[in-house]
C-alpha atoms as a PDB file:
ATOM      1  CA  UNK A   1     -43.817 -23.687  33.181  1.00  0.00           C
ATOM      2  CA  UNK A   2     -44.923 -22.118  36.462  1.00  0.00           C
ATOM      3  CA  UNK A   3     -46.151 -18.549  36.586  1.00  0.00           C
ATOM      4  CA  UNK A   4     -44.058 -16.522  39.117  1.00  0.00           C
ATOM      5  CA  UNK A   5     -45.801 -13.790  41.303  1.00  0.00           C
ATOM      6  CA  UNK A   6     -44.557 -10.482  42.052  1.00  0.00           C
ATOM      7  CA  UNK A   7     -44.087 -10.117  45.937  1.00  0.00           C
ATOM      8  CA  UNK A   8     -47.162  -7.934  45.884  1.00  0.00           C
ATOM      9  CA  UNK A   9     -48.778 -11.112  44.579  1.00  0.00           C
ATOM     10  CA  UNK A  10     -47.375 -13.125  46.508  1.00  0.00           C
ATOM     11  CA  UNK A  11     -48.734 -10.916  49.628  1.00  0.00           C
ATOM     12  CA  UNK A  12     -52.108 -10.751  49.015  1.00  0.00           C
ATOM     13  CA  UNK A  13     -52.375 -14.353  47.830  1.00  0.00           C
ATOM     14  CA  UNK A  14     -50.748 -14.972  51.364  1.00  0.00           C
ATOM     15  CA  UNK A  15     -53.249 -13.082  53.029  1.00  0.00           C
ATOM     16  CA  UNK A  16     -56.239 -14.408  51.219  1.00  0.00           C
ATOM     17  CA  UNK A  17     -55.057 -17.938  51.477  1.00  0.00           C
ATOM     18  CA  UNK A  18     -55.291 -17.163  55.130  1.00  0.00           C
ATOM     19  CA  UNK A  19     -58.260 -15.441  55.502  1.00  0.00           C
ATOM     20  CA  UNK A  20     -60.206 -18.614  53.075  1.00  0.00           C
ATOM     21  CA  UNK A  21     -58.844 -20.554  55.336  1.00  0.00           C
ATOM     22  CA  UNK A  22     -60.171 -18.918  58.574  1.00  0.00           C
ATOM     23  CA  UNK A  23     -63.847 -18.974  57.067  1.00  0.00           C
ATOM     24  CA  UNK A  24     -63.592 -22.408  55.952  1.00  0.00           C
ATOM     25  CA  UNK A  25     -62.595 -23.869  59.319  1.00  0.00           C
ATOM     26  CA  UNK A  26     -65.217 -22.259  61.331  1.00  0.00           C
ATOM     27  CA  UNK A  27     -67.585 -22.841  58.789  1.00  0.00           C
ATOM     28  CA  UNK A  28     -66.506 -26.873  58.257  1.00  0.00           C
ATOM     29  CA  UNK A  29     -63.636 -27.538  60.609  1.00  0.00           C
ATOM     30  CA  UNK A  30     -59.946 -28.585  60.097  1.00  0.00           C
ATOM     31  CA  UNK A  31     -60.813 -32.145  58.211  1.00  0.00           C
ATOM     32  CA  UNK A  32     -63.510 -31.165  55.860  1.00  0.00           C
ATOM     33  CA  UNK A  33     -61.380 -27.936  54.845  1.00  0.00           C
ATOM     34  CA  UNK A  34     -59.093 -29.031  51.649  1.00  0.00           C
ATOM     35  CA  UNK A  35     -56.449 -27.684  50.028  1.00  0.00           C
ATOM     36  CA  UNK A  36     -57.854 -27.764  46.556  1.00  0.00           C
ATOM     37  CA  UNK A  37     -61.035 -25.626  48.280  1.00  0.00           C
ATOM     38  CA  UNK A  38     -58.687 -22.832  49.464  1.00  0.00           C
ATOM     39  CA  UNK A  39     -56.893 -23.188  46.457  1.00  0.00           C
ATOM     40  CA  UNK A  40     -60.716 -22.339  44.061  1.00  0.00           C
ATOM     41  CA  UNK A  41     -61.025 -19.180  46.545  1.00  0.00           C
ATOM     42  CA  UNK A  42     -58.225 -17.444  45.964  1.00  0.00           C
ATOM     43  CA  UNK A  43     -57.425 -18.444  42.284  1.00  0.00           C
ATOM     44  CA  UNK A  44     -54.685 -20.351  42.176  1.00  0.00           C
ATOM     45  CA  UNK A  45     -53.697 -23.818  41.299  1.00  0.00           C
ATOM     46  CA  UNK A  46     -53.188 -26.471  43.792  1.00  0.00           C
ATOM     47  CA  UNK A  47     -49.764 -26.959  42.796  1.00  0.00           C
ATOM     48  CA  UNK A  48     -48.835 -22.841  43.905  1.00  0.00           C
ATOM     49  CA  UNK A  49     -50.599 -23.305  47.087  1.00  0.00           C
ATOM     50  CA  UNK A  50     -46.891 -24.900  48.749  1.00  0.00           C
ATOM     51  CA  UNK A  51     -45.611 -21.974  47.222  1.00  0.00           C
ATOM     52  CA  UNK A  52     -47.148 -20.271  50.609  1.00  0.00           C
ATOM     53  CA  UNK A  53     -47.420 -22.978  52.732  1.00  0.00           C
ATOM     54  CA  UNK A  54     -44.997 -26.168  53.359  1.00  0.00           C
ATOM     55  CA  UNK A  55     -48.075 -28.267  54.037  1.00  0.00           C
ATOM     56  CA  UNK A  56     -52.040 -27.703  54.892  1.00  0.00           C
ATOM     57  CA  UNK A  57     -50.839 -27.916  58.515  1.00  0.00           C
ATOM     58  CA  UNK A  58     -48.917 -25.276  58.386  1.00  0.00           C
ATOM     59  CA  UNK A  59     -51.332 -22.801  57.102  1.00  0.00           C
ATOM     60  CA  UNK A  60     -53.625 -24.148  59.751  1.00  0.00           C
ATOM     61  CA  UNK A  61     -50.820 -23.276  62.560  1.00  0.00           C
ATOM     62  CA  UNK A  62     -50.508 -19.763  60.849  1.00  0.00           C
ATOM     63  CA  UNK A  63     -54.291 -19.260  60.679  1.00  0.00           C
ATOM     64  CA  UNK A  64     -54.432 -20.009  64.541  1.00  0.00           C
ATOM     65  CA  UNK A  65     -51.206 -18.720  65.345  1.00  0.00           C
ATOM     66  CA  UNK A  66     -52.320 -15.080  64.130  1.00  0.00           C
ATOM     67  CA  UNK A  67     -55.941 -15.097  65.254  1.00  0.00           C
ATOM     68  CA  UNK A  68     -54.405 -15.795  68.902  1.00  0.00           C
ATOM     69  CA  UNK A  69     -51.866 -13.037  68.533  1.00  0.00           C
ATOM     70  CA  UNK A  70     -54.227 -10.576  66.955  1.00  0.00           C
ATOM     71  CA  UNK A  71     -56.776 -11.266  69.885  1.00  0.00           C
ATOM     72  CA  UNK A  72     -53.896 -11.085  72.754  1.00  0.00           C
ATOM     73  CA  UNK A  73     -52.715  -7.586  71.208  1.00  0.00           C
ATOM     74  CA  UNK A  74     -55.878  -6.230  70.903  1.00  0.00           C
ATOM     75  CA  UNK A  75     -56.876  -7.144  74.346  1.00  0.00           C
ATOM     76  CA  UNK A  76     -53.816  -5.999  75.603  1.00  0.00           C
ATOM     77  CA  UNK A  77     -54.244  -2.302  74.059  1.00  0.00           C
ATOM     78  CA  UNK A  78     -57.719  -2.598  76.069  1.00  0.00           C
ATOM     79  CA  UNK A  79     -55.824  -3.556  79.151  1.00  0.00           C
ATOM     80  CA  UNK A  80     -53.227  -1.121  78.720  1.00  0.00           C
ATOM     81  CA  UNK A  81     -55.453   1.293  77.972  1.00  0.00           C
ATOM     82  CA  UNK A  82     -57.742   1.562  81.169  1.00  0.00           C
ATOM     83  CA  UNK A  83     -54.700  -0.218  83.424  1.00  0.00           C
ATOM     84  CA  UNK A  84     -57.020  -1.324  85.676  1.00  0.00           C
ATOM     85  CA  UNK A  85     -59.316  -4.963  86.520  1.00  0.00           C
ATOM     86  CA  UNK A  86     -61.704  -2.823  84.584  1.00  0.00           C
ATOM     87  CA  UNK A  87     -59.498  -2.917  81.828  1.00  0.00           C
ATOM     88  CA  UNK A  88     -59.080  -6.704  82.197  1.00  0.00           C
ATOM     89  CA  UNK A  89     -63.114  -7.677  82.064  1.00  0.00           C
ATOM     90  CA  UNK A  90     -63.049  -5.067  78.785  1.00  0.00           C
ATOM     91  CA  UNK A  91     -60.331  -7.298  77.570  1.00  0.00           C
ATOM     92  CA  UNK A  92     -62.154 -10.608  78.470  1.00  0.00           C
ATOM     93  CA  UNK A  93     -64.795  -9.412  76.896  1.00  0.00           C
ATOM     94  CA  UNK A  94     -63.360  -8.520  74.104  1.00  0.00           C
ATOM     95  CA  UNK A  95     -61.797 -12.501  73.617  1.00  0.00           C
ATOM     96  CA  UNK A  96     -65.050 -14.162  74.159  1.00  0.00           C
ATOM     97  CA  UNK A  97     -66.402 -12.152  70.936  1.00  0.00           C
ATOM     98  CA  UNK A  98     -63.750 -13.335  69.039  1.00  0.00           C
ATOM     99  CA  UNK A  99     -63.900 -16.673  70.167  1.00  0.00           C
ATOM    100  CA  UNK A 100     -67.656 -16.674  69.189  1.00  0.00           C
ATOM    101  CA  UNK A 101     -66.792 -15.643  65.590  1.00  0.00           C
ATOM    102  CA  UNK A 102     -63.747 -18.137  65.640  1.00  0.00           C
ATOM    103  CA  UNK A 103     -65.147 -21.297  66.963  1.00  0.00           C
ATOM    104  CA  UNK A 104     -61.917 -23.320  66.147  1.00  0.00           C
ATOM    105  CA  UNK A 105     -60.049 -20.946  68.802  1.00  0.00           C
ATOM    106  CA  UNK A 106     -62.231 -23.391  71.417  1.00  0.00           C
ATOM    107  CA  UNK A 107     -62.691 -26.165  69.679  1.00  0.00           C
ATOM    108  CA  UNK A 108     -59.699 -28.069  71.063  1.00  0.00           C
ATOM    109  CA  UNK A 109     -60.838 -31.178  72.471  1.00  0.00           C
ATOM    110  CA  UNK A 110     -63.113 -32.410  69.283  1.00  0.00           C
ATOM    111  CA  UNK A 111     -61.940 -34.814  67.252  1.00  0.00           C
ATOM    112  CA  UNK A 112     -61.710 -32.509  64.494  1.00  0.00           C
ATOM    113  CA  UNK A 113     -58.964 -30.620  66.160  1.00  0.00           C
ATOM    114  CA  UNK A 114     -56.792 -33.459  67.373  1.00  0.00           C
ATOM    115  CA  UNK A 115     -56.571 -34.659  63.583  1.00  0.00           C
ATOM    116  CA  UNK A 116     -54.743 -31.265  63.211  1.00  0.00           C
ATOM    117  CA  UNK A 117     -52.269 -31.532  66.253  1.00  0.00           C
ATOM    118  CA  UNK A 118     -51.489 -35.063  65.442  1.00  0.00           C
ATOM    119  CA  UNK A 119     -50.294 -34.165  61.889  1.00  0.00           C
ATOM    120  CA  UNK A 120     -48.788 -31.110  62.824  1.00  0.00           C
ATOM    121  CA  UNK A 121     -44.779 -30.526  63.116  1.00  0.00           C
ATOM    122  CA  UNK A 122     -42.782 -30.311  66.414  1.00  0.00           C
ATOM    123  CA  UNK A 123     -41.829 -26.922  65.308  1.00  0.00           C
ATOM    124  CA  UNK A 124     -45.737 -25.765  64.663  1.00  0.00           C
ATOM    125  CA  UNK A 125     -46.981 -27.582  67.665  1.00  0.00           C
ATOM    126  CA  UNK A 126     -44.310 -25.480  70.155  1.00  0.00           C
ATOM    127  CA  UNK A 127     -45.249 -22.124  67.760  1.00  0.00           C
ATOM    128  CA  UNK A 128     -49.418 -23.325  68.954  1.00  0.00           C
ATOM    129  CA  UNK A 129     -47.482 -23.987  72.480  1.00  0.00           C
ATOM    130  CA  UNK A 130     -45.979 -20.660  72.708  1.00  0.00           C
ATOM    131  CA  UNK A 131     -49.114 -19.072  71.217  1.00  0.00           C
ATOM    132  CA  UNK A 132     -51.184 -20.417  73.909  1.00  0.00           C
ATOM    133  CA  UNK A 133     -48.531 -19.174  76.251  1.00  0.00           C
ATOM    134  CA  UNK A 134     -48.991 -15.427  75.390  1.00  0.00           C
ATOM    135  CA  UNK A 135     -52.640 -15.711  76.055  1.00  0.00           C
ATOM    136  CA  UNK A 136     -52.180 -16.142  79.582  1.00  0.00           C
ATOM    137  CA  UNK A 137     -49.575 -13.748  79.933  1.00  0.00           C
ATOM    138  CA  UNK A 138     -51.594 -11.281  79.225  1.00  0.00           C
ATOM    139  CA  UNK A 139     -53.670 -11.481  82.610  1.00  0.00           C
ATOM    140  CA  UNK A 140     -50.400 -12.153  84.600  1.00  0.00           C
ATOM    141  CA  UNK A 141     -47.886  -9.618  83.349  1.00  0.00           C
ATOM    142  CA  UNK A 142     -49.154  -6.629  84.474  1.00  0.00           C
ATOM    143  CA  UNK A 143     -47.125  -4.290  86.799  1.00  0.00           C
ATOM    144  CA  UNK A 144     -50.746  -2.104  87.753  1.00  0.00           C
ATOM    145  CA  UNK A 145     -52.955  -5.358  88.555  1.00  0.00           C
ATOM    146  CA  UNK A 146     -52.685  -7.597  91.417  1.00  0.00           C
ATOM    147  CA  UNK A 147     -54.568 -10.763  91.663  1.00  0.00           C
ATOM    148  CA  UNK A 148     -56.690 -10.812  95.117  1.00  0.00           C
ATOM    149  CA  UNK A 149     -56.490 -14.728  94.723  1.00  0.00           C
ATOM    150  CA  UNK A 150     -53.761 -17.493  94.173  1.00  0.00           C
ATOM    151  CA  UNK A 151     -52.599 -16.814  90.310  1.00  0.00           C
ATOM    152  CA  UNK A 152     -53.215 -20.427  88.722  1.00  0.00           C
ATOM    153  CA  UNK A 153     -56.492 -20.215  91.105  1.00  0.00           C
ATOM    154  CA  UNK A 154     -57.756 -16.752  88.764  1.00  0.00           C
ATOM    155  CA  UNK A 155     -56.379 -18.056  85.474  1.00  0.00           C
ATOM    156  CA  UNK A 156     -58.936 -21.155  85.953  1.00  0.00           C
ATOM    157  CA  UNK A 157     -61.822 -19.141  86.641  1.00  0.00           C
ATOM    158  CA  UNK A 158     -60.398 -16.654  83.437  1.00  0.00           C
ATOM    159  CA  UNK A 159     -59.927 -19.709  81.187  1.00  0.00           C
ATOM    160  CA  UNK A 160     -63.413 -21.229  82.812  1.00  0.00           C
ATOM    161  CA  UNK A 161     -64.969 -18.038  82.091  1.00  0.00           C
ATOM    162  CA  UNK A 162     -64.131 -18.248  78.091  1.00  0.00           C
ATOM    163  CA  UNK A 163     -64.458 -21.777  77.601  1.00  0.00           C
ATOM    164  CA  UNK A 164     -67.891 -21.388  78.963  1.00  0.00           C
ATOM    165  CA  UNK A 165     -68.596 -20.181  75.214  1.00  0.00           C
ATOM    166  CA  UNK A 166     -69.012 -24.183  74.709  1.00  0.00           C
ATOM    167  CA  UNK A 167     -72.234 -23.608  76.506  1.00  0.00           C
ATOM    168  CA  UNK A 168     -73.808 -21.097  74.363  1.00  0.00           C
ATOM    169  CA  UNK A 169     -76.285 -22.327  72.456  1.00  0.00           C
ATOM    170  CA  UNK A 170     -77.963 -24.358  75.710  1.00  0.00           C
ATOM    171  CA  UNK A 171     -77.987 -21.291  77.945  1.00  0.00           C
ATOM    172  CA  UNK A 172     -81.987 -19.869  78.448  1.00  0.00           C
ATOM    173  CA  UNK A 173     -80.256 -16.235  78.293  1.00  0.00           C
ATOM    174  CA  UNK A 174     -78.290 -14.356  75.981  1.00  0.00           C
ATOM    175  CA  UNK A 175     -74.873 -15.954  76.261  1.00  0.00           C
ATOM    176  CA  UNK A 176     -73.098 -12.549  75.733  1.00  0.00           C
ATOM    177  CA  UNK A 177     -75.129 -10.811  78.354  1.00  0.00           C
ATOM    178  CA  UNK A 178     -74.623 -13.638  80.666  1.00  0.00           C
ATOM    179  CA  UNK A 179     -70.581 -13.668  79.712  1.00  0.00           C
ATOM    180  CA  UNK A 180     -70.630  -9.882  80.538  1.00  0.00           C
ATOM    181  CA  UNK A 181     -72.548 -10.776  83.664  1.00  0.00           C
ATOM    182  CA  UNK A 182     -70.051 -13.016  84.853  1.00  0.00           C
ATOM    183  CA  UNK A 183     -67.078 -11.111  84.038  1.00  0.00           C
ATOM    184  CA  UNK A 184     -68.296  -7.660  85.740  1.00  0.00           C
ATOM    185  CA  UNK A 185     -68.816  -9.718  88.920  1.00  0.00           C
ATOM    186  CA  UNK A 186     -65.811 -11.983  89.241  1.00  0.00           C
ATOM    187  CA  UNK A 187     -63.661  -9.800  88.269  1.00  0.00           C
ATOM    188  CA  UNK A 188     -64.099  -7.465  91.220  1.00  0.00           C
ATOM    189  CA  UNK A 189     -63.163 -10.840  93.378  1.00  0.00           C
ATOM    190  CA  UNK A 190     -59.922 -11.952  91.496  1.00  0.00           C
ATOM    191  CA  UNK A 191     -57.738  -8.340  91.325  1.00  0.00           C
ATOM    192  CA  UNK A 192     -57.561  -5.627  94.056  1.00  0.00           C
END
């Protein structure tokens, strides 16, 4: 017979199941991440594991899901904060730190990644979708800012800006310094 968990239980195995899974995919990726691995972390048998989650997929979705929403609050406090394109290159700054810690948060055209959306759900591939959404919200949305430049035009050079992460480890500089660089400069030519 099964051993049932009290909620508290079932909470922080939740949580930990989560956070095991975070480590693991920046550490190996989405493919080389199993369920039985996760499973050896956080002490519980293979067959509680879709107890939590429906499918490995879907703890993936909820992994990324939360990361993205934990950055895009956090940057907006930052945003809201000094309400000003100040504010936003804070925030920016603030995102390309946690992508650098995160690597699967950019790591969306390897091969590794497209295994993922392929087995994924309609339903968790709109909840990515909508995720991804928020994210550039966050630059648009604001009453206090006005862009200087067409709008899709400065969300290129924002999402540019970020991706640019891909290039850190072939930069001859500091890749942080040079991200902080970059943002400090352009963002006094996208808002007014």
């Amino acid at each position: 017979m099964a051993r049932s968990f009290t909620q508290r239980e079932k909470e922080n195995i939740k949580r930990s199941l989560q956070e095991a899974c975070k480590q693991n995919w920046t550490q190996y990726g989405y493919k080389k991440t199993s369920v039985d691995d996760l499973c050896k972390q956080v002490g519980i048998s293979k067959g509680a594991f879709y107890l939590f989650f429906e499918s490995k997929e879907a703890l993936f979705c909820k992994v990324l899901c939360s990361v993205q929403e934990q950055i895009c609050n956090a940057a907006s406090e930052v945003i809201e904060k000094h309400k000003d394109k100040h504010g936003v290159a804070e925030a920016l700054k603030l995102i390309y730190r946690e992508y650098d810690k995160n690597n699967f948060l950019y790591d969306s055209d390897s091969m590794d990644f497209t295994i993922l959306m392929n087995k994924l759900s309609e339903e968790e591939a709109r909840k990515i979708e909508e995720s991804n959404k928020m994210s550039r919200q966050l630059f648009v949305d604001q009453p206090y800012l006005k862009f200087k430049v067409d709008t899709e035009l400065a969300l290129s050079v924002i999402y540019s800006l970020i991706m640019n992460i891909k290039n850190k480890d072939i930069l001859p500089y500091d890749h942080m310094k040079t991200f902080d660089f970059m943002v400090d400069h352009l963002v006094e030519n996208l808002y007014e």
